[in-house]
Each structure stands twice: as structure tokens, then as C-alpha cells.
Protein backbone atom coordinates (compact mmCIF):
# COMPACT_ATOMS: atom_id res chain seq x y z
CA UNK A 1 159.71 -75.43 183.00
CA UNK A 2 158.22 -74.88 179.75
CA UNK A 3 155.24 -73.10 180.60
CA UNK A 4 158.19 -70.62 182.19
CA UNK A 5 159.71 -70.46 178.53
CA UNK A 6 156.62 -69.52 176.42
CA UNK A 7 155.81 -67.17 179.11
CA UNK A 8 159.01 -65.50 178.60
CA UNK A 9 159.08 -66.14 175.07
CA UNK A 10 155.78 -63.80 174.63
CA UNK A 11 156.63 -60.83 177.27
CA UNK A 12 159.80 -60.53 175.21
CA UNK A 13 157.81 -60.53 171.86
CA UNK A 14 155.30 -58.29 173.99
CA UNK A 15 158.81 -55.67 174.65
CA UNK A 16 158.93 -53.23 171.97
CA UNK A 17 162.38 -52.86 170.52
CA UNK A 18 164.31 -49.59 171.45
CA UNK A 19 163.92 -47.04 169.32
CA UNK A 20 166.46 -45.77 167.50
CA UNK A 21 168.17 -42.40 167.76
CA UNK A 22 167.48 -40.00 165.31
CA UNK A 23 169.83 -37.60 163.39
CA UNK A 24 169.95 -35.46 160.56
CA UNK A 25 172.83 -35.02 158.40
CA UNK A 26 173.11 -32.18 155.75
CA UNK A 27 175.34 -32.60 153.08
CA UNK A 28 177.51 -30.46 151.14
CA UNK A 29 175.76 -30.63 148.06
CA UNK A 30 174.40 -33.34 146.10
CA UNK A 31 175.31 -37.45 146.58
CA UNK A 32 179.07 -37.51 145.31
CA UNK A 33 181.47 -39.88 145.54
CA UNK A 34 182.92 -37.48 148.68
CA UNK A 35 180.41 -38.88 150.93
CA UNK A 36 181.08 -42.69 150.46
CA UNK A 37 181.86 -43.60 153.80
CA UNK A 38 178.34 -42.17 154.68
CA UNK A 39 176.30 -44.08 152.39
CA UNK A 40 177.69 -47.09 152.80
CA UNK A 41 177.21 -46.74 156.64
CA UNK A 42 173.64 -46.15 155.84
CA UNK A 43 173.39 -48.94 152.99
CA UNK A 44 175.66 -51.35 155.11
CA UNK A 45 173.52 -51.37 158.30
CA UNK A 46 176.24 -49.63 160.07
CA UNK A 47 174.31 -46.99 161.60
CA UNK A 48 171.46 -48.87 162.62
CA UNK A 49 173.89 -51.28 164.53
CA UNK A 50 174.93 -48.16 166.32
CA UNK A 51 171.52 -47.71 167.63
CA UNK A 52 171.13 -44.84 165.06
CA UNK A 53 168.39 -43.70 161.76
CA UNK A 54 170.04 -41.33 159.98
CA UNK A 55 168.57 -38.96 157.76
CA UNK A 56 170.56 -37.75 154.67
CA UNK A 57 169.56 -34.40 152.98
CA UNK A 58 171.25 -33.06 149.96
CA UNK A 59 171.11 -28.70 150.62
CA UNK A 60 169.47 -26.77 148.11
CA UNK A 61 172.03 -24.37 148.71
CA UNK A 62 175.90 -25.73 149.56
CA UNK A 63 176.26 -22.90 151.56
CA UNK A 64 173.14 -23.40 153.84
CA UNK A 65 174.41 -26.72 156.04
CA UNK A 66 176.36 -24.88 158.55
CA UNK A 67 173.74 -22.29 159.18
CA UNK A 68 171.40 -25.04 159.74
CA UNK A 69 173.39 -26.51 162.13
CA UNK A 70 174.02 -23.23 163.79
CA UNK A 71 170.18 -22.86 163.93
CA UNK A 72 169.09 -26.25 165.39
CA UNK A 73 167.55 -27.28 162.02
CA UNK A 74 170.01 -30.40 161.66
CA UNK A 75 172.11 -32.41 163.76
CA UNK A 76 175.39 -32.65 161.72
CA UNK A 77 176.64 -30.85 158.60
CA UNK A 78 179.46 -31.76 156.22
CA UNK A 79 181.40 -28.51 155.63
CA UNK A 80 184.87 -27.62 154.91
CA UNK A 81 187.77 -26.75 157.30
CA UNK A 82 188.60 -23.21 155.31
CA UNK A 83 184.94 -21.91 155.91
CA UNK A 84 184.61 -23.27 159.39
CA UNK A 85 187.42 -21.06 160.93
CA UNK A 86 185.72 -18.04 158.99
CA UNK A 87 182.30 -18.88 160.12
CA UNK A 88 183.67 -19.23 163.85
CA UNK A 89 184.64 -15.76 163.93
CA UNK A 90 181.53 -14.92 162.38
CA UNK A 91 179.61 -15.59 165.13
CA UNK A 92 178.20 -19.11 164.40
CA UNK A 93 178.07 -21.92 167.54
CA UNK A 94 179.90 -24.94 165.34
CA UNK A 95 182.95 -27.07 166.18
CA UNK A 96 184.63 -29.64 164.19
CA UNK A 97 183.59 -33.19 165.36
CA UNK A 98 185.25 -35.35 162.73
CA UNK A 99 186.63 -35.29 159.78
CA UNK A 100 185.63 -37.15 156.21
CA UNK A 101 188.00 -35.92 153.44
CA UNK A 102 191.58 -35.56 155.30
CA UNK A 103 193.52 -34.21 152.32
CA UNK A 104 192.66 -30.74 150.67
CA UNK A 105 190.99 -31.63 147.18
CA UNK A 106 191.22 -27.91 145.97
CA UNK A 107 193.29 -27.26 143.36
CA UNK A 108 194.63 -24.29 140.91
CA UNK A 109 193.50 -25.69 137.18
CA UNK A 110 194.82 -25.17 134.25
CA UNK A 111 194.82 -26.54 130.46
CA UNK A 112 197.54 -28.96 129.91
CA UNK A 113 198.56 -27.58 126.46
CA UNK A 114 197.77 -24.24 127.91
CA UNK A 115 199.92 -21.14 128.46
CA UNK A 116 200.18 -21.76 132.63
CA UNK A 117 203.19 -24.23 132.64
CA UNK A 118 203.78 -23.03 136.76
CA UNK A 119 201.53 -20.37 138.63
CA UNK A 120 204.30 -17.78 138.00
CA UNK A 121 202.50 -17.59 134.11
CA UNK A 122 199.40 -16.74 135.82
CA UNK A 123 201.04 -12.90 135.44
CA UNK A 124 198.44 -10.79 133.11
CA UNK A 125 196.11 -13.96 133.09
CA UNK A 126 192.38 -14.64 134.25
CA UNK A 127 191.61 -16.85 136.86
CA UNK A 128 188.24 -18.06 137.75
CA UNK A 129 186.47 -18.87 140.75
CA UNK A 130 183.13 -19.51 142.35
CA UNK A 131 183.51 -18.61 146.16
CA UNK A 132 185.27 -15.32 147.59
CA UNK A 133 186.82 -14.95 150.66
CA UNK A 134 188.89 -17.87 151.25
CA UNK A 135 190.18 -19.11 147.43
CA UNK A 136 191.07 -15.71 147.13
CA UNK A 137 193.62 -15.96 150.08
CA UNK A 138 194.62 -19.31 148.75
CA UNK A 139 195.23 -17.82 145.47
CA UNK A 140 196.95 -14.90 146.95
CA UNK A 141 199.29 -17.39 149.16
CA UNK A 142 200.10 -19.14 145.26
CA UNK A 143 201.18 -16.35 143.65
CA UNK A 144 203.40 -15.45 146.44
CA UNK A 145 205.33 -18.03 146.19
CA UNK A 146 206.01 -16.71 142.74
CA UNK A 147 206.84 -13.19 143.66
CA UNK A 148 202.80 -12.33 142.45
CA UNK A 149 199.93 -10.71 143.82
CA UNK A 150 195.87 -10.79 143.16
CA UNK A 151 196.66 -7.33 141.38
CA UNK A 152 198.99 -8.85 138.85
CA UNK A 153 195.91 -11.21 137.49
CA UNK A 154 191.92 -10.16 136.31
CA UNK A 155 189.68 -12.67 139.10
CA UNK A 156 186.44 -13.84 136.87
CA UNK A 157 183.77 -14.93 138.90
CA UNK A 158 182.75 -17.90 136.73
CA UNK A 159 179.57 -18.97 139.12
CA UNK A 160 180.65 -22.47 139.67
CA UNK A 161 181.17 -23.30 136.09
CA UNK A 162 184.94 -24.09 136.73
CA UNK A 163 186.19 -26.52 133.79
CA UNK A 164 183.45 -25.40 131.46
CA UNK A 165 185.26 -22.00 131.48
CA UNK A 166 188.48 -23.11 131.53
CA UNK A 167 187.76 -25.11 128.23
CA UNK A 168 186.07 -22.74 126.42
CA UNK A 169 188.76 -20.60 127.05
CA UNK A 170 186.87 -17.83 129.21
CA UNK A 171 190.04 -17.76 131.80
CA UNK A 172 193.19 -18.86 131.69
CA UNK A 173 192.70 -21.09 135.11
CA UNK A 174 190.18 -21.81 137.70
CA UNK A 175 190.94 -21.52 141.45
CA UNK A 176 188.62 -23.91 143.48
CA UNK A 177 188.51 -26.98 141.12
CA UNK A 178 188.37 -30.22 142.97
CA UNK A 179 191.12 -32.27 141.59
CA UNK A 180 188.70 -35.94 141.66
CA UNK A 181 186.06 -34.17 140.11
CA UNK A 182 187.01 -31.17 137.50
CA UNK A 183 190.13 -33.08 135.99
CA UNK A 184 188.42 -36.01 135.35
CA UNK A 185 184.83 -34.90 133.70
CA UNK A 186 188.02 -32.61 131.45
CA UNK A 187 189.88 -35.86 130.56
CA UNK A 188 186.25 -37.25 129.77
CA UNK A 189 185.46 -34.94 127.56
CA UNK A 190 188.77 -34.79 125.65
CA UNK A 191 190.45 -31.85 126.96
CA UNK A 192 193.73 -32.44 129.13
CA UNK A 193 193.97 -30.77 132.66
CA UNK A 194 196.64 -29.51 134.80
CA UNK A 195 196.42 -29.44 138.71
CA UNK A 196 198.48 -27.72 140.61
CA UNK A 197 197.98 -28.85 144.20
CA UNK A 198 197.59 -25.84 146.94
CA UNK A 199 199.16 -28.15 149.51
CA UNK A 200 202.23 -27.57 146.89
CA UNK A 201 202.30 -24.64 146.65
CA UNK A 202 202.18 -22.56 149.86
CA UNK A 203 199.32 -23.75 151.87
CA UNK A 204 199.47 -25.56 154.78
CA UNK A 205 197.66 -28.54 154.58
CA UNK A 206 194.11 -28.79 155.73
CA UNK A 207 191.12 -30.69 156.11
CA UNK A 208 188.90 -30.94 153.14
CA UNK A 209 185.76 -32.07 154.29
CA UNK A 210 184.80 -32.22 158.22
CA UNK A 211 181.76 -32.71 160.18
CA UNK A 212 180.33 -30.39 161.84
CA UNK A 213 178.22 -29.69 164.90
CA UNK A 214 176.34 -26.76 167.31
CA UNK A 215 178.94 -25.97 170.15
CA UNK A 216 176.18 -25.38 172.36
CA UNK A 217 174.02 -28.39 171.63
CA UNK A 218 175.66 -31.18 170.13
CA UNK A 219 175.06 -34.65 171.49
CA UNK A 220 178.36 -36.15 171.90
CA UNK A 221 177.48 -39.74 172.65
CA UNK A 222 175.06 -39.80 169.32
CA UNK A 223 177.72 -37.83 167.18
CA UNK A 224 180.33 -40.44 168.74
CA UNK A 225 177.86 -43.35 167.60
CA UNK A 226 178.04 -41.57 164.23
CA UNK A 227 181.30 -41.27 163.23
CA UNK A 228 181.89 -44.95 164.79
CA UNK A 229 179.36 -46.17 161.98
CA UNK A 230 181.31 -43.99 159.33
CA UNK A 231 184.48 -45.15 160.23
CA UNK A 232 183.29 -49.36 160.13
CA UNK A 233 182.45 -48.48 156.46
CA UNK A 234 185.65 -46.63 155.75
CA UNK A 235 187.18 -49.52 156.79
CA UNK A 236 185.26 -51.08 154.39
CA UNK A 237 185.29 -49.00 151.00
CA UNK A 238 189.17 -49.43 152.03
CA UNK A 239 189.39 -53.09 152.15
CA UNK A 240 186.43 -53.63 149.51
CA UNK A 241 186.87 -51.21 146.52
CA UNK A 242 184.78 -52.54 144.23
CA UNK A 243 182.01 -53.95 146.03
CA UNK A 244 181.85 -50.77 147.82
CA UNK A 245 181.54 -48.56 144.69
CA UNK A 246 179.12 -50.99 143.78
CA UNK A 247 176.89 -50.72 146.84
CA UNK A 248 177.65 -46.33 146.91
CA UNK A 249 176.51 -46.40 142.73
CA UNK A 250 173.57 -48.41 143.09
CA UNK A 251 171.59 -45.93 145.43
CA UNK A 252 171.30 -44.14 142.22
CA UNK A 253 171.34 -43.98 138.91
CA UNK A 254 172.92 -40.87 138.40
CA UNK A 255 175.93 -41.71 140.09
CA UNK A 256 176.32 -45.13 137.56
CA UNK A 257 178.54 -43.13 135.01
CA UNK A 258 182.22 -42.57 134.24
CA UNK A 259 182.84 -39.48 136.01
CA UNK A 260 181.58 -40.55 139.20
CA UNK A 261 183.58 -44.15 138.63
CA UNK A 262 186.77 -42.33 137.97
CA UNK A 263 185.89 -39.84 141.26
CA UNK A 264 185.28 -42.89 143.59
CA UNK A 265 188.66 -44.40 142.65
CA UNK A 266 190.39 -41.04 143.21
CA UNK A 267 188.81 -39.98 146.61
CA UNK A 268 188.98 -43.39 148.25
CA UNK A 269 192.28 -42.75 149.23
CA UNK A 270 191.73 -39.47 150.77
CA UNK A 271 188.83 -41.00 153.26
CA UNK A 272 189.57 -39.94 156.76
CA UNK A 273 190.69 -43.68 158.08
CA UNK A 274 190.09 -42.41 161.77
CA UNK A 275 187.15 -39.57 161.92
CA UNK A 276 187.94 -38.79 165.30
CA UNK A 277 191.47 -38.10 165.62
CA UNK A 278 192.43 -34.73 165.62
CA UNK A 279 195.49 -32.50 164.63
CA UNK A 280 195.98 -29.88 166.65
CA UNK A 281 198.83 -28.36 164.48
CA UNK A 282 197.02 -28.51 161.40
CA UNK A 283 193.92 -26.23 162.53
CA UNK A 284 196.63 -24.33 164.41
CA UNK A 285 198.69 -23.67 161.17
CA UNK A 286 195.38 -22.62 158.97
CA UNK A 287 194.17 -20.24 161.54
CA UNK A 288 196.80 -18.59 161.38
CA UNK A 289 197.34 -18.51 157.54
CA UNK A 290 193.46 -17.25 157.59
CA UNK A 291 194.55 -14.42 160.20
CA UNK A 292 197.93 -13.58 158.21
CA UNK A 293 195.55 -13.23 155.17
CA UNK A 294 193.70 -10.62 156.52
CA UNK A 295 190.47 -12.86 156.57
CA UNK A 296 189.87 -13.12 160.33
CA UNK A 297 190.55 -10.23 162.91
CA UNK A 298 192.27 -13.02 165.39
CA UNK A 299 193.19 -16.35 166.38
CA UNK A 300 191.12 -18.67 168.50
CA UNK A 301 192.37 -21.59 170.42
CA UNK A 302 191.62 -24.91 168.45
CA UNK A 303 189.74 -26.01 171.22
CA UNK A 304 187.20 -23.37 170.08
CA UNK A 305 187.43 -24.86 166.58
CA UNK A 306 187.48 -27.99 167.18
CA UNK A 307 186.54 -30.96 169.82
CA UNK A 308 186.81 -34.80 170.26
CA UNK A 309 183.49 -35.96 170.99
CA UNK A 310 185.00 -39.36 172.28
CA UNK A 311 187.35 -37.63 175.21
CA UNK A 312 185.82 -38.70 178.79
């Protein structure tokens, strides 16, 4: 009987363990405080109990993910819900698979003390902003609310300098500020900050930050595995604040400072608690915003835009 055990005992030590499944995941832009439940997945052990090694790249170029997904270069990309319907119609193979940030973060900003007390003082003002296309049409659904239009302001392309603009005084207000980011490195730095949330004032409300994946060659059963892992450490960052900022900040030091503090406590809230689930009305509603806009030549079914990776 024990000669049977030590036999068994070295095959199995003789068995080499599975190996896991590899993925690569392109970020946004840089490690933020946005991509908590991600890190602490990774940091956590959460992926590798999925059966998963992740690799996390940080784009040289925010607006390269997608395309690299489209391409084959990269398994997943976070993106944003806005630009995914755009890109869609542009001819690009990506779906939505899950979703990360569930609230929009965008926001119109403007100087506290300033002259904008509502959007309707935007009249004869300048506005920044970084990316055309679609904070144009959210501008342009703002001001309507107010009886405005793009031609009753001057647009300043500010090249992603958003609050240093608005606090030198360049423009009057910045379209495209993210309200747990911009308002707080203002308030660090002395100067006061008004946000004026699009889902306020005229937008329907949309997905900030999503996952996204090649229609035509996604693995659903590893992107499943995935957003399992993500959603164990939302669970997490939810139930354990502080030890989870601590674990997110001490990947690096660059993210052990007061903005990034301040950001984690503001965008911990806005964690998608349940990746998978989907809202059909919500992609719905902004699809047709985008077409009303004048921004896409149609409307596609959400099942176009959109899948859940964990339907049988």
C-alpha cells in the first residue's frame, strides 16, 4: 500500500501543471485609478485562479487599443462606449464584452468663481476639448438644452491639456474633463472647479469604460474567465477600500500621491459591480443620440454592439 502511494506521489510530481491561458489586455492609457478592478485581479491572484496570465499594456497612443483589437494584436481592449458605436460603423470587428466604469465620468468644466454659473453662459465663450467627433455632439446636445448651438461658442482644441487651460484662463470651459480626475488635481492645486455632469444635462446615460473584443475572433470562455476574475476583485475594492487602494498604489510609485488617492476614492463607486450584465436600453438610447447627431449614417441592432459572452 505504500509503495502504491510514493508511486503516485512521483507520477503526479512527474505531471506538469496546466498551463495557463494567455491574454493580452490594452489599456486606455496609462495605470489610473480607472482600472482598479484589473490590477487587483492581477495583484490578488484572481486571474491566475481562473486558469488565466494576463498581460497588461499601457498604449502609447489612447486611441490605438481598439485598432489593435480589431487587428488581432491583443485580446481585449478597454475603450469607451461613445467611440465604440462610432468605430462599429466604421468598419472595425469589436463588440462590447463587459463593462468596467458603468457611469459616464465626462463632464463640462468650468471655474467655480468663473463666469459659467449654468451652460446657458457658455453663449460667446470658449470651450476646450481634446477629441472631435463625439464631445462635440455631447456639447452640442448641452447647449440645446439651453436654446444654444456649437455656432454660438469658439471650440479650442486644447490637445488634452484640459484643466491647465481652463486655469490659466485660455477658455472659458473644457468639454471632456473626467470629473475623478480634472476636478481634483484643480482642487489640489488651489483653484476651485465646477462640473456639470452630461448625464444632467441632456445625455442619456452611458457606459464609461467597457471592454472590448474582435467580433470575429473573440474567445468567449477565456473573456468569460476574465471578467469573472475582475468582478471577484470588484467585489473586493468594494468591501475593502483601503486595503485595496493600498494593494492598486503599491504597484507603483507614481500612483502613491494625492491625486490618484482622491481619484481612487471617487471612481470606486462607479466600478461596474456585475461586468457582464448588459443594458439593452442604454446602448439602444446612445445609438440613437449618435445617429440623431449626425455622427453615424444608421442604427445597428445592439446585438451588433454588444454581446454576453456568458449566454449558452
Amino acid at each position: 500500500m505504500r509503495l502504491t502511494s510514493i508511486t503516485a506521489a512521483l507520477l503526479l510530481a512527474a505531471t506538469p501543471l496546466m498551463a495557463q491561458d494567455q491574454m493580452k489586455l490594452m489599456l486606455d492609457w496609462f495605470v489610473n485609478p480607472d482600472h482598479g478592478p484589473v490590477i487587483v485581479a492581477q495583484e490578488k491572484g484572481y486571474f491566475a485562479e481562473q486558469n488565466l496570465e494576463v498581460e497588461i499594456i499601457a498604449p502609447a497612443d489612447p486611441s490605438d487599443p481598439p485598432k489593435m483589437v480589431a487587428a488581432g494584436q491583443a485580446d481585449l481592449a478597454i475603450s469607451y462606449q461613445p467611440q465604440l458605436h462610432l468605430q462599429i460603423h466604421e468598419g472595425l470587428p469589436l463588440q462590447r464584452v463587459g463593462t468596467l466604469v458603468a457611469t459616464p465620468l465626462n463632464c463640462l468644466l468650468a471655474l467655480e468663481d468663473g463666469p459659467i454659473k449654468t451652460p446657458a453662459d457658455l453663449k460667446g465663450k470658449k470651450v476646450g476639448f481634446s477629441v472631435g467627433g463625439v464631445e462635440e455632439a455631447v456639447l452640442a446636445a448641452i447647449l440645446a438644452k439651453y436654446e444654444l448651438t456649437l455656432d454660438d461658442i469658439e471650440l479650442i482644441n486644447v490637445n488634452w491639456s484640459l484643466s491647465p487651460s481652463l486655469m490659466s484662463k485660455q477658455v472659458d470651459a473644457v468639454i471632456g474633463a473626467f470629473r475623478n480626475f480634472e476636478l481634483n488635481q484643480m482642487d489640489i492645486e488651489g483653484v476651485a472647479g465646477k462640473c456639470f455632469f452630461v448625464e444632467e444635462e441632456g445625455l442619456p446615460p452611458y457606459d464609461e469604460l467597457i471592454y472590448v473584443a474582435n467580433t470575429d475572433t473573440m474567445d468567449k470562455d477565456m473573456i468569460a474567465r476574465f471578467l469573472a476574475a475582475t468582478e471577484k476583485a470588484t467585489q473586493y475594492i468594494v468591501n475593502h477600500p483601503q486595503d485595496s487602494w493600498e494593494i492598486f498604489s503599491g504597484t507603483s510609485k507614481e500612483l502613491q500621491d494625492e491625486l490618484n488617492k482622491r481619484a481612487w476614492a471617487d471612481t470606486m463607486p462607479r466600478f461596474a459591480l456585475r461586468p457582464t450584465a448588459m443594458d439593452v436600453g442604454r446602448y439602444e438610447a446612445f445609438e440613437a443620440f449618435l445617429n440623431d447627431a449626425g455622427l453615424i449614417p444608421s442604427i445597428n441592432e445592439v446585438s451588433k454592439i454588444t454581446i454576453d459572452v456568458t449566454a449558452k
